[in-house]
Protein backbone atom coordinates (compact mmCIF):
# COMPACT_ATOMS: atom_id res chain seq x y z
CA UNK A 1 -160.80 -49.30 66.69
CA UNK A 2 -157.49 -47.74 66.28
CA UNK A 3 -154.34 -49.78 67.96
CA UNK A 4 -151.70 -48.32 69.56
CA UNK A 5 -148.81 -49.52 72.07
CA UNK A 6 -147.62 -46.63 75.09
CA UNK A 7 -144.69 -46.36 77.11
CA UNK A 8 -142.83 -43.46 78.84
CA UNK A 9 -139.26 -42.84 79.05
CA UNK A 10 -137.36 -41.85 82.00
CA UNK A 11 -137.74 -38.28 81.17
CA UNK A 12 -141.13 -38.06 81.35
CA UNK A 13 -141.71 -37.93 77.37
CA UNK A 14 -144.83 -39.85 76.88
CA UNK A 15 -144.42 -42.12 73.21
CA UNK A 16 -147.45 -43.44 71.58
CA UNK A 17 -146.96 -45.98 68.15
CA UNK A 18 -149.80 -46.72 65.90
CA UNK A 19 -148.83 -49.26 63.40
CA UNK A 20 -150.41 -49.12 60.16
CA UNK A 21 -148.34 -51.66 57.00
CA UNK A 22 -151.40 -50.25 54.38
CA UNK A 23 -149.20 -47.28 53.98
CA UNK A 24 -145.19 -46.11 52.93
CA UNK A 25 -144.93 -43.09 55.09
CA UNK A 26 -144.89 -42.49 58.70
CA UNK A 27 -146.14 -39.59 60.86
CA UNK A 28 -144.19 -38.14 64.08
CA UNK A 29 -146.60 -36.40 65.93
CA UNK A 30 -145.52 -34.18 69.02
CA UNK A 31 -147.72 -32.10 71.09
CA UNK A 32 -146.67 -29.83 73.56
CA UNK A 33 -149.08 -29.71 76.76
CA UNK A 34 -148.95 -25.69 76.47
CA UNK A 35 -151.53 -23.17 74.41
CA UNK A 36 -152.11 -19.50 74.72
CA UNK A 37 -154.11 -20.00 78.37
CA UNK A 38 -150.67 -20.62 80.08
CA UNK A 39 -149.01 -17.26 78.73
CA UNK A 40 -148.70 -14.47 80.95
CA UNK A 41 -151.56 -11.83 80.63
CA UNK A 42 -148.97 -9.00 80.48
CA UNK A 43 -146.87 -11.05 77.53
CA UNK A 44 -148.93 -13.18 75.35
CA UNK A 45 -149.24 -14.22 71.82
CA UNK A 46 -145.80 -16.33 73.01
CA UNK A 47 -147.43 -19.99 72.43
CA UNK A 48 -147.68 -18.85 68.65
CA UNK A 49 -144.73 -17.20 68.65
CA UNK A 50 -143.04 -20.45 69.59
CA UNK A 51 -144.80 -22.38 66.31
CA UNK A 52 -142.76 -19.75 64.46
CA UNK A 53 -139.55 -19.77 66.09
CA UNK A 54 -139.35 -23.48 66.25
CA UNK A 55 -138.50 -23.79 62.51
CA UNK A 56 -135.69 -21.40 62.77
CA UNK A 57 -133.33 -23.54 63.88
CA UNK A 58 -132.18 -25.56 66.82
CA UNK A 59 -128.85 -26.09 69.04
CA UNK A 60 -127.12 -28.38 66.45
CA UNK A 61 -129.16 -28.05 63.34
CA UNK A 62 -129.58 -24.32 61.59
CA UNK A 63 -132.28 -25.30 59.19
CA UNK A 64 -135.40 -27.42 59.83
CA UNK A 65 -136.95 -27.76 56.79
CA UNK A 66 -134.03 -28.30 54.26
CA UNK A 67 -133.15 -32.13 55.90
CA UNK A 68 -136.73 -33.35 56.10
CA UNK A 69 -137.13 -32.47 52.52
CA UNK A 70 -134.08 -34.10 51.30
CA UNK A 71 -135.46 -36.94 53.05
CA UNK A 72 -138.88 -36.66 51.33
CA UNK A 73 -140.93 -34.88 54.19
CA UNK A 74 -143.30 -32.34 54.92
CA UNK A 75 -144.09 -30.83 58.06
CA UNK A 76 -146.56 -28.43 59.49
CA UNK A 77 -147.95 -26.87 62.99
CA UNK A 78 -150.39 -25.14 64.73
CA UNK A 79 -151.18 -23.43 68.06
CA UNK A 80 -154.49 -23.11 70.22
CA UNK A 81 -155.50 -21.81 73.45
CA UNK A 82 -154.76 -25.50 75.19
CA UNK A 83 -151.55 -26.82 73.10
CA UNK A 84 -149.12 -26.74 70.60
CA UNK A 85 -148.90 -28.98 67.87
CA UNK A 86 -145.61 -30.17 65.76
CA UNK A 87 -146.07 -32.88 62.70
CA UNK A 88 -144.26 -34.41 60.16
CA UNK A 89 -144.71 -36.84 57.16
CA UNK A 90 -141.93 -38.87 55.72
CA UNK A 91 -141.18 -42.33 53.71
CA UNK A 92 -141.10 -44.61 56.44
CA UNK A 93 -137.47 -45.68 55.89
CA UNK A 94 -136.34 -42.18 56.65
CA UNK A 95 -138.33 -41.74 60.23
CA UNK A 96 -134.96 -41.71 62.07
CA UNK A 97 -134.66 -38.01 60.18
CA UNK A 98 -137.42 -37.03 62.01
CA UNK A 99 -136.28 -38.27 65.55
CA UNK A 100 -132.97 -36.00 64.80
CA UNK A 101 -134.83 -32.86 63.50
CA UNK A 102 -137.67 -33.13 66.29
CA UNK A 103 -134.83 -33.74 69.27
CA UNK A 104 -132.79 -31.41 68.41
CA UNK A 105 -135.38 -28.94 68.94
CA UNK A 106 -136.27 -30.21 72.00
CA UNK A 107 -133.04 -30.21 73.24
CA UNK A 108 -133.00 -26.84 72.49
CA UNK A 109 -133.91 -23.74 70.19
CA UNK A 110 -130.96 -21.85 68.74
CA UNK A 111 -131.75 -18.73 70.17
CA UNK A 112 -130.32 -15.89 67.95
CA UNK A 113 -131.53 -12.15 68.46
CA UNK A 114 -131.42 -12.59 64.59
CA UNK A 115 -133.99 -15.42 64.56
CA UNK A 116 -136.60 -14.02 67.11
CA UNK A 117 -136.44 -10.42 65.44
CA UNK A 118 -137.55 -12.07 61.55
CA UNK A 119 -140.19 -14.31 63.38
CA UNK A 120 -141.14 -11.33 65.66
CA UNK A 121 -141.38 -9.50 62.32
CA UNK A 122 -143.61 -12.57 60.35
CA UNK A 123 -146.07 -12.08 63.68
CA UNK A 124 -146.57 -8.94 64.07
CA UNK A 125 -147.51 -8.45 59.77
CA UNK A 126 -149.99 -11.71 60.43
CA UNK A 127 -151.48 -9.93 63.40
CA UNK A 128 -151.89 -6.52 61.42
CA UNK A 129 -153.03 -8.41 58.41
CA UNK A 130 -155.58 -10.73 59.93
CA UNK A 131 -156.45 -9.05 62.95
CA UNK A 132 -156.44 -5.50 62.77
CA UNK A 133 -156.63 -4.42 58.98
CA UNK A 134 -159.06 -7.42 57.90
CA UNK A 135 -162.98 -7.01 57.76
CA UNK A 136 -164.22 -8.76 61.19
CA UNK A 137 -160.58 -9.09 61.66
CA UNK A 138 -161.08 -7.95 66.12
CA UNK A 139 -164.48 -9.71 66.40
CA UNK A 140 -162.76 -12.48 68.60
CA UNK A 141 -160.33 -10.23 70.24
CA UNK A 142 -163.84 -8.47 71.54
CA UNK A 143 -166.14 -11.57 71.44
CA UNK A 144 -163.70 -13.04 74.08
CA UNK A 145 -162.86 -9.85 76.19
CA UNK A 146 -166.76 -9.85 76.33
CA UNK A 147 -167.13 -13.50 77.44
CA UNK A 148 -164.11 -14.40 79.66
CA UNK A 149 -163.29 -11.65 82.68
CA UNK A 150 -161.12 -13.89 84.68
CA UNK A 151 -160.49 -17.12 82.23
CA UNK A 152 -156.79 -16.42 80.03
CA UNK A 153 -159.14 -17.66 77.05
CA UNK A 154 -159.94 -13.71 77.13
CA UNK A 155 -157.35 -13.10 74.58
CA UNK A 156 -156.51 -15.39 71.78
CA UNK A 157 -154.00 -17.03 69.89
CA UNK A 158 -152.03 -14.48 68.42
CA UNK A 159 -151.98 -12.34 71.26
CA UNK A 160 -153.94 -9.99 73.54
CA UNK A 161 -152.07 -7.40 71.99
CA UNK A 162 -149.66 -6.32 69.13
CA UNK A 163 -146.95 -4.75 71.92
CA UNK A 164 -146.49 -8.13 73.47
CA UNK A 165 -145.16 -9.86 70.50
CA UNK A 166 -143.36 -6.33 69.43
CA UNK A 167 -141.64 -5.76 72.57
CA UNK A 168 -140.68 -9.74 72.96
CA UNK A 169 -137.03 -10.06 74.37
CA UNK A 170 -134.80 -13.25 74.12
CA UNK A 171 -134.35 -13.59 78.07
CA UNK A 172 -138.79 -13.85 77.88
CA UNK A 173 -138.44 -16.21 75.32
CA UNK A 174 -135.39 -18.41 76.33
CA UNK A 175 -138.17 -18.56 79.87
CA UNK A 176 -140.84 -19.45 78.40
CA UNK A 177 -139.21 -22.26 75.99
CA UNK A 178 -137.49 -24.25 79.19
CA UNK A 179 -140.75 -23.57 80.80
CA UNK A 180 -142.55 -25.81 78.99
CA UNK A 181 -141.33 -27.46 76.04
CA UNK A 182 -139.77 -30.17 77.41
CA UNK A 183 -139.84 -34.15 77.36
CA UNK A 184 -142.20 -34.11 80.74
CA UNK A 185 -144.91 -31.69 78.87
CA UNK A 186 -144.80 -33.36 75.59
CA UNK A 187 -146.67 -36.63 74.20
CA UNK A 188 -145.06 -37.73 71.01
CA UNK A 189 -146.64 -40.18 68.30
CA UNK A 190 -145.31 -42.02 65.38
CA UNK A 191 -147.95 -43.71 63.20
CA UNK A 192 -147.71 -45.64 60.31
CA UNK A 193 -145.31 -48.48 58.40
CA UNK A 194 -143.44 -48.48 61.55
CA UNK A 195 -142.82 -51.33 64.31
CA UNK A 196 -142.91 -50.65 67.86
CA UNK A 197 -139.59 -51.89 68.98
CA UNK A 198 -138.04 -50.02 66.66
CA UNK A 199 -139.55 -46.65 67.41
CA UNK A 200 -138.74 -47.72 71.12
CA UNK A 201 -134.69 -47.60 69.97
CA UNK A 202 -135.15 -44.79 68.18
CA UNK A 203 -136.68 -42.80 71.25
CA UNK A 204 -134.47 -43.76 73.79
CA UNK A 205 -131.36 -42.70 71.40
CA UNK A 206 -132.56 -39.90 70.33
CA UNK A 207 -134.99 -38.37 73.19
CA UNK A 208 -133.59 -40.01 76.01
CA UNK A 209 -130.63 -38.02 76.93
CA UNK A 210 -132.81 -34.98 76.73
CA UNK A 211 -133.11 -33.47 80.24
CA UNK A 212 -136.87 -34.06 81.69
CA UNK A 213 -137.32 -30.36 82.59
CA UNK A 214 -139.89 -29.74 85.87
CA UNK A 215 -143.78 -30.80 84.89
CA UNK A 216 -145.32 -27.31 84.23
CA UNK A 217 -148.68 -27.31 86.75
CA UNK A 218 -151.34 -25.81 85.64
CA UNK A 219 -153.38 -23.24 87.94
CA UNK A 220 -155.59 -21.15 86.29
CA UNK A 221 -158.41 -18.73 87.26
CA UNK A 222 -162.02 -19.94 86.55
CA UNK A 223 -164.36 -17.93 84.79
CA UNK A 224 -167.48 -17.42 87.44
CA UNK A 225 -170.80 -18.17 86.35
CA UNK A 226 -172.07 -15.04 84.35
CA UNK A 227 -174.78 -13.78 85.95
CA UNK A 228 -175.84 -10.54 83.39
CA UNK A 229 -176.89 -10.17 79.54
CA UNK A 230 -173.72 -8.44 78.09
CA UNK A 231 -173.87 -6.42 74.79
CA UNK A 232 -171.25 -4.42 72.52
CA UNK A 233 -171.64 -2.52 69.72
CA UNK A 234 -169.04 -2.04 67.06
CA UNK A 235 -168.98 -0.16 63.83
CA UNK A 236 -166.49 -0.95 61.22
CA UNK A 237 -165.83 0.08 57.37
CA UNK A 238 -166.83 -4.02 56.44
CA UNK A 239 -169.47 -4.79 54.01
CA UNK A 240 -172.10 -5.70 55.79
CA UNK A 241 -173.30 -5.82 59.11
CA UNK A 242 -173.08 -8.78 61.54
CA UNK A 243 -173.89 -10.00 64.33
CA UNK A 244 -172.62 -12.64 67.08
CA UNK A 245 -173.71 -14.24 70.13
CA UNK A 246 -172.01 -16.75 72.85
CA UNK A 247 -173.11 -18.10 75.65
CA UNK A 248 -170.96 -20.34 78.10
CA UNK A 249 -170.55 -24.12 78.48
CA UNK A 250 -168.91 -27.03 79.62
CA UNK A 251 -165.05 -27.85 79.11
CA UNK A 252 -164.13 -30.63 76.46
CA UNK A 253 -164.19 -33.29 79.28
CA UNK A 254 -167.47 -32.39 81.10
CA UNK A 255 -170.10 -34.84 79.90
CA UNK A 256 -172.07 -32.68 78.13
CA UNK A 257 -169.82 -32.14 75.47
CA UNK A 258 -170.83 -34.45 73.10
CA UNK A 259 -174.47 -32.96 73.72
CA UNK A 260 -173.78 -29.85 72.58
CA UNK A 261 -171.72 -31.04 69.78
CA UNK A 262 -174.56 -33.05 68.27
CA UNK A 263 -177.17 -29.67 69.48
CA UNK A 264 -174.76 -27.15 67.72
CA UNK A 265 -174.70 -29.65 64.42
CA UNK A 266 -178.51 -29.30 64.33
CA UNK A 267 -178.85 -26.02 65.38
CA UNK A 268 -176.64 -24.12 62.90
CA UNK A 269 -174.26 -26.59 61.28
CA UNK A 270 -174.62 -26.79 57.56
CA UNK A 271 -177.12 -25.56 54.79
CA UNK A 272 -179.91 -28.39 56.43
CA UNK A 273 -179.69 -26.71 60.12
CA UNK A 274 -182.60 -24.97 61.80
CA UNK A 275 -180.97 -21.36 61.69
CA UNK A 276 -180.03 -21.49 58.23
CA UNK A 277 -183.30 -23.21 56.52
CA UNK A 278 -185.40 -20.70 58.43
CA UNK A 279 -183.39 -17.35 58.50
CA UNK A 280 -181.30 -17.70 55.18
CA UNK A 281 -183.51 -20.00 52.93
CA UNK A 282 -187.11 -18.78 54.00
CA UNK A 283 -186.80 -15.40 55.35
CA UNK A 284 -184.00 -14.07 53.70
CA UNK A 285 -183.11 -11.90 56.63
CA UNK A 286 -179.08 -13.36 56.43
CA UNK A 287 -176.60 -14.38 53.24
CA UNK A 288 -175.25 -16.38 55.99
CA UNK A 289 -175.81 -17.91 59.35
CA UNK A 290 -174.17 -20.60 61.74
CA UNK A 291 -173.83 -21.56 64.85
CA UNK A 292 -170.76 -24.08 66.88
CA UNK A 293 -168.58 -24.54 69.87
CA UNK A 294 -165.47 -23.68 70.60
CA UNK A 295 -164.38 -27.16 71.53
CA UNK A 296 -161.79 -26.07 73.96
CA UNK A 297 -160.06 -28.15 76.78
CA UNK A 298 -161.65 -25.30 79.83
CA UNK A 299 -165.46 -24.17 79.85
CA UNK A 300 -165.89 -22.74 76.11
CA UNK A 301 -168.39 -21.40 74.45
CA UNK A 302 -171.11 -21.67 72.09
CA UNK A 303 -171.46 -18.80 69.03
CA UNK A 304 -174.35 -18.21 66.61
CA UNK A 305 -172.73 -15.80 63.99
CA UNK A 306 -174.33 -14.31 60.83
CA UNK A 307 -174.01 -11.30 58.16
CA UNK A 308 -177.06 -9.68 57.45
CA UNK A 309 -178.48 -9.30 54.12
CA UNK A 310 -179.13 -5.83 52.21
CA UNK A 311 -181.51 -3.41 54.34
CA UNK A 312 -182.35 -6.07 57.38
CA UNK A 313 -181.98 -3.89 60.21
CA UNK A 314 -179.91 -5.23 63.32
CA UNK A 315 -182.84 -5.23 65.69
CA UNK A 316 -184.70 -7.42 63.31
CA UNK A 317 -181.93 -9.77 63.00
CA UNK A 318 -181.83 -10.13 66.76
CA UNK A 319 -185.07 -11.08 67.28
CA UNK A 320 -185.31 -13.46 64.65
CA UNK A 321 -182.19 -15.31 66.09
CA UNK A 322 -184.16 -15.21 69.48
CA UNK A 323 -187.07 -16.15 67.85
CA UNK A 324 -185.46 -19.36 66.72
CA UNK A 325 -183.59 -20.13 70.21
CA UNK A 326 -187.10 -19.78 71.81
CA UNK A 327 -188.98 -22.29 68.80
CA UNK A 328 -185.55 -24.79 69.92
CA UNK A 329 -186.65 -24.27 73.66
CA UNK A 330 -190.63 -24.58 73.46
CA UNK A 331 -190.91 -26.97 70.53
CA UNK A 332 -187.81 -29.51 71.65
CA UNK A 333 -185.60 -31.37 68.96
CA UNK A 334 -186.78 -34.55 67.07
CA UNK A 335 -185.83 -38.00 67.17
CA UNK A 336 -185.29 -37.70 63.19
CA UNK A 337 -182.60 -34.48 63.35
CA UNK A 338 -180.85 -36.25 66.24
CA UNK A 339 -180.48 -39.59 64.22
CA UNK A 340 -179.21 -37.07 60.85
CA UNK A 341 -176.55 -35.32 63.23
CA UNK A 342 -175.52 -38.58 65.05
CA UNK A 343 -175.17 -39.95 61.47
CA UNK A 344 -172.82 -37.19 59.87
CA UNK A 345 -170.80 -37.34 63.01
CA UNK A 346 -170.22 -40.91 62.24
CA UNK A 347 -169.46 -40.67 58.57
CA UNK A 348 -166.96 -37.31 59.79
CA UNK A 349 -164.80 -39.38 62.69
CA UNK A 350 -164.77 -42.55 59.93
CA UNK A 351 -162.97 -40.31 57.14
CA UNK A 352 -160.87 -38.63 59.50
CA UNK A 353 -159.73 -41.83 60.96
CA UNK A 354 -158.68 -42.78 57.18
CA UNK A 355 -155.83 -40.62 57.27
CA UNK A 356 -152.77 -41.69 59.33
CA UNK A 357 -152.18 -38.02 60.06
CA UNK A 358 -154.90 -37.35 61.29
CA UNK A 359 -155.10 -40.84 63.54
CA UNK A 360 -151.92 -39.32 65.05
CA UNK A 361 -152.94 -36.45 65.81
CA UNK A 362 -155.91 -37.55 67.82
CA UNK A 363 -153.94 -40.32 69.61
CA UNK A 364 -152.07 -37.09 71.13
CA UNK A 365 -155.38 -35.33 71.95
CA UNK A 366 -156.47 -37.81 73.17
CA UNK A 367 -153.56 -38.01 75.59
CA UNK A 368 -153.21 -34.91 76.55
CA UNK A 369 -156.94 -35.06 77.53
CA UNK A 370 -155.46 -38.14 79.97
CA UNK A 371 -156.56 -41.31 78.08
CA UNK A 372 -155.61 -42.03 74.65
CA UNK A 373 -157.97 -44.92 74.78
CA UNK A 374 -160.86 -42.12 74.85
CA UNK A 375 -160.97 -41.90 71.04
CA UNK A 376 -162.11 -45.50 70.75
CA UNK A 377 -165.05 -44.48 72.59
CA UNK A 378 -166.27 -40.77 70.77
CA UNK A 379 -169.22 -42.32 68.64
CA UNK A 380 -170.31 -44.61 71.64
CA UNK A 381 -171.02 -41.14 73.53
CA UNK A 382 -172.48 -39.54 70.28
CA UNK A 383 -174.84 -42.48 70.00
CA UNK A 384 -175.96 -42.39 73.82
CA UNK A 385 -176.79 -38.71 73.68
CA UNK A 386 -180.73 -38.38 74.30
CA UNK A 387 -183.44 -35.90 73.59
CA UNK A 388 -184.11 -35.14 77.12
CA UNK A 389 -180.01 -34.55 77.45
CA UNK A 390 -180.73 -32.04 74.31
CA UNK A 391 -183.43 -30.40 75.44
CA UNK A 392 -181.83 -29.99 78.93
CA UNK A 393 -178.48 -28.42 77.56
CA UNK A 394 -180.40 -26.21 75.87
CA UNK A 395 -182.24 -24.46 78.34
CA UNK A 396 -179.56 -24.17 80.62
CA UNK A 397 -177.25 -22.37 78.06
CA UNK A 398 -179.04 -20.32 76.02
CA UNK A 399 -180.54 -18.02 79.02
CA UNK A 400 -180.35 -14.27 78.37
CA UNK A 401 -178.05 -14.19 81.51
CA UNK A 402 -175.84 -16.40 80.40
CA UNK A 403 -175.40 -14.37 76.86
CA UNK A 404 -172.76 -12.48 75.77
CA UNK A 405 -173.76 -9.83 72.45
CA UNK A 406 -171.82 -8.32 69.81
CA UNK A 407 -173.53 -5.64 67.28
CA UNK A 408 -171.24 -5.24 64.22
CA UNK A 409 -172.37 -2.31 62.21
CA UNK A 410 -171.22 -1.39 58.65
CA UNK A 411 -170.66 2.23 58.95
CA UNK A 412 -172.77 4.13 56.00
């Protein structure tokens, strides 16, 4: 059971504290209810941007990192589709650093042409890097262009395109920032040797002045129910050939989430999973083979992805992947694998929950999701999952209409 205390100031800015005296340090967590889904189709790859510019200084502080390092920190962030994510680690008798560095930047970014042309700069190289010039570096780009028609999860993180970052202008950006990173869309936690009292001074002093900003609302096209078997085919100079396949399901709050978690875990999670004991172990028709969830906030998907091995021709590959989806279908799951999966997912949320980090991180998830509380409960809903539940997810996602193909060919 992780214990926390909640209370919102008059801005909007939602404060969690999780007190934990077995540690020194202390963790200020904040999350930013805004991901990649919210950008604008015509100008995205902005929520990542943001992660970038946000360490390159703020209204009253030029450098973010040089201060929390003096005061024996470390810091870190990341962006998804559904929210951005801002962290920091320090001795706990230095937190108030962090309440300075982290307002600040709430408060406002700096805004220089100078700072948004080096970040736009650091972008655009990761996006040519990962994306464009790496083996399998567009399979997602295509994978979700293939799987989302109306959904913004049709582009990804780093941006639909490399033009949208390159052509980014500080008016778009100064928008987008006052848009939505402000108290009312943010959740912030601070975990560790910390009291709550205290962290309720600190937040009123140092967050409370900060002006609320309007509550972004969130209206999104749904993705209709696919109704067709779609297929690409690709071919790349990459070492071998590959192939991926997604079908749709539930968002991370529909009730069949932790269903498919546990049906992914047995499917294709791991060297003990269905896919890869039969297709890798005892065929030999992959080197490699898995198959997960996307785990996203909106309907998301579930991917089987392998490499081939040496001389295994695509077709043969396919059908032995759709051999083993039809064996799941006809010959059902057993009480044994569901115990094994239920198992590791209980010995996976206990060492997560050992780190204080991590515990504040969730606590924000959790949040944003609309009741902290809800991580209290995850292994509850692992443990009431059923073999009729698993058996019925399964036929109602893996239906050839409801599949989305990609053929990844090494050329020669």
């Amino acid at each position: 059971m992780i214990e926390y205390s909640r209370f919102v100031l008059d801005n909007g800015l939602r404060v969690l504290v999780h007190e934990d005296d077995s540690t020194p340090m202390a963790v200020v967590n904040i999350m930013y209810d805004v991901g990649a889904r919210d950008e604008n189709p015509e100008r995205t790859g902005f929520a990542h941007l943001f992660e970038h510019l946000m360490f390159g200084g703020s209204i009253n502080i030029p450098d973010y990192d040089e201060p929390l390092q003096r005061a024996g920190g470390e810091n870190n962030a990341y962006t998804t589709n559904d929210l951005t994510n801002y962290y920091c680690q320090l001795p706990a008798e230095n937190i108030e650093t962090a309440f300075w560095l982290e307002s600040d930047r709430m408060l406002s970014l700096a805004f220089s042409k100078k700072s948004l042309d080096v970040q736009r700069k650091v972008v655009s190289e990761e996006f040519k890097e990962h994306y464009i010039n790496k083996p399998y570096g567009d399979v997602w780009h295509t994978l979700r262009e293939m799987a989302y028609k109306q959904h913004p999860y049709r582009w990804m993180t780093i941006g639909k395109e490399l033009s949208h970052i390159e052509n980014a202008q500080l008016d778009d950006v100064k928008n987008f920032f006052f848009k939505h990173y402000t108290p009312c869309n943010a959740i912030m936690v601070v975990a560790g040797k910390v009291k709550k009292d205290h962290i309720k001074q600190l937040a009123e002093k140092w967050f409370g002045p900060i002006p609320s900003g309007k509550k972004y609302e969130r209206h999104l096209p749904q993705e209709p129910e696919q109704s067709e078997a779609r297929v690409t085919e690709v071919h790349a100079q990459v070492p071998v050939s590959a192939i991926y396949k997604a079908w749709h399901i539930g968002g991370r709050l529909d009730k069949s989430y932790y269903v498919v978690d546990l049906l992914t875990d047995i499917f294709g999670e791991g060297p003990s999973s269905r896919l890869y004991q039969s297709l890798v172990k005892d065929q030999q028709l992959f080197s490699g083979i898995a198959c997960y969830h996307t785990g996203s906030i909106d309907a998301g998907l579930v991917v089987v992805d392998g490499k081939l091995s040496k001389d295994v021709s695509m077709q043969d590959a396919e059908n032995a992947i759709d051999k083993e989806i039809e064996k799941l279908l006809q010959e059902s799951i057993t009480e044994k694998e569901l115990q094994k999966a239920i198992n590791k997912t209980e010995s996976m949320i206990a060492f997560e929950d050992m780190s204080v980090l991590n515990r504040a991180n969730s606590l924000a998830f959790y949040e944003l999701l609309g009741d902290a509380g809800l991580m209290n409960n995850e292994l509850e809903k692992y443990q009431s999952v059923t073999l009729a539940s698993l058996n019925e997810n399964a036929h109602s996602i893996f239906k050839n209409t409801n599949s989305n193909t990609l053929r990844y060919f090494a050329k020669g």
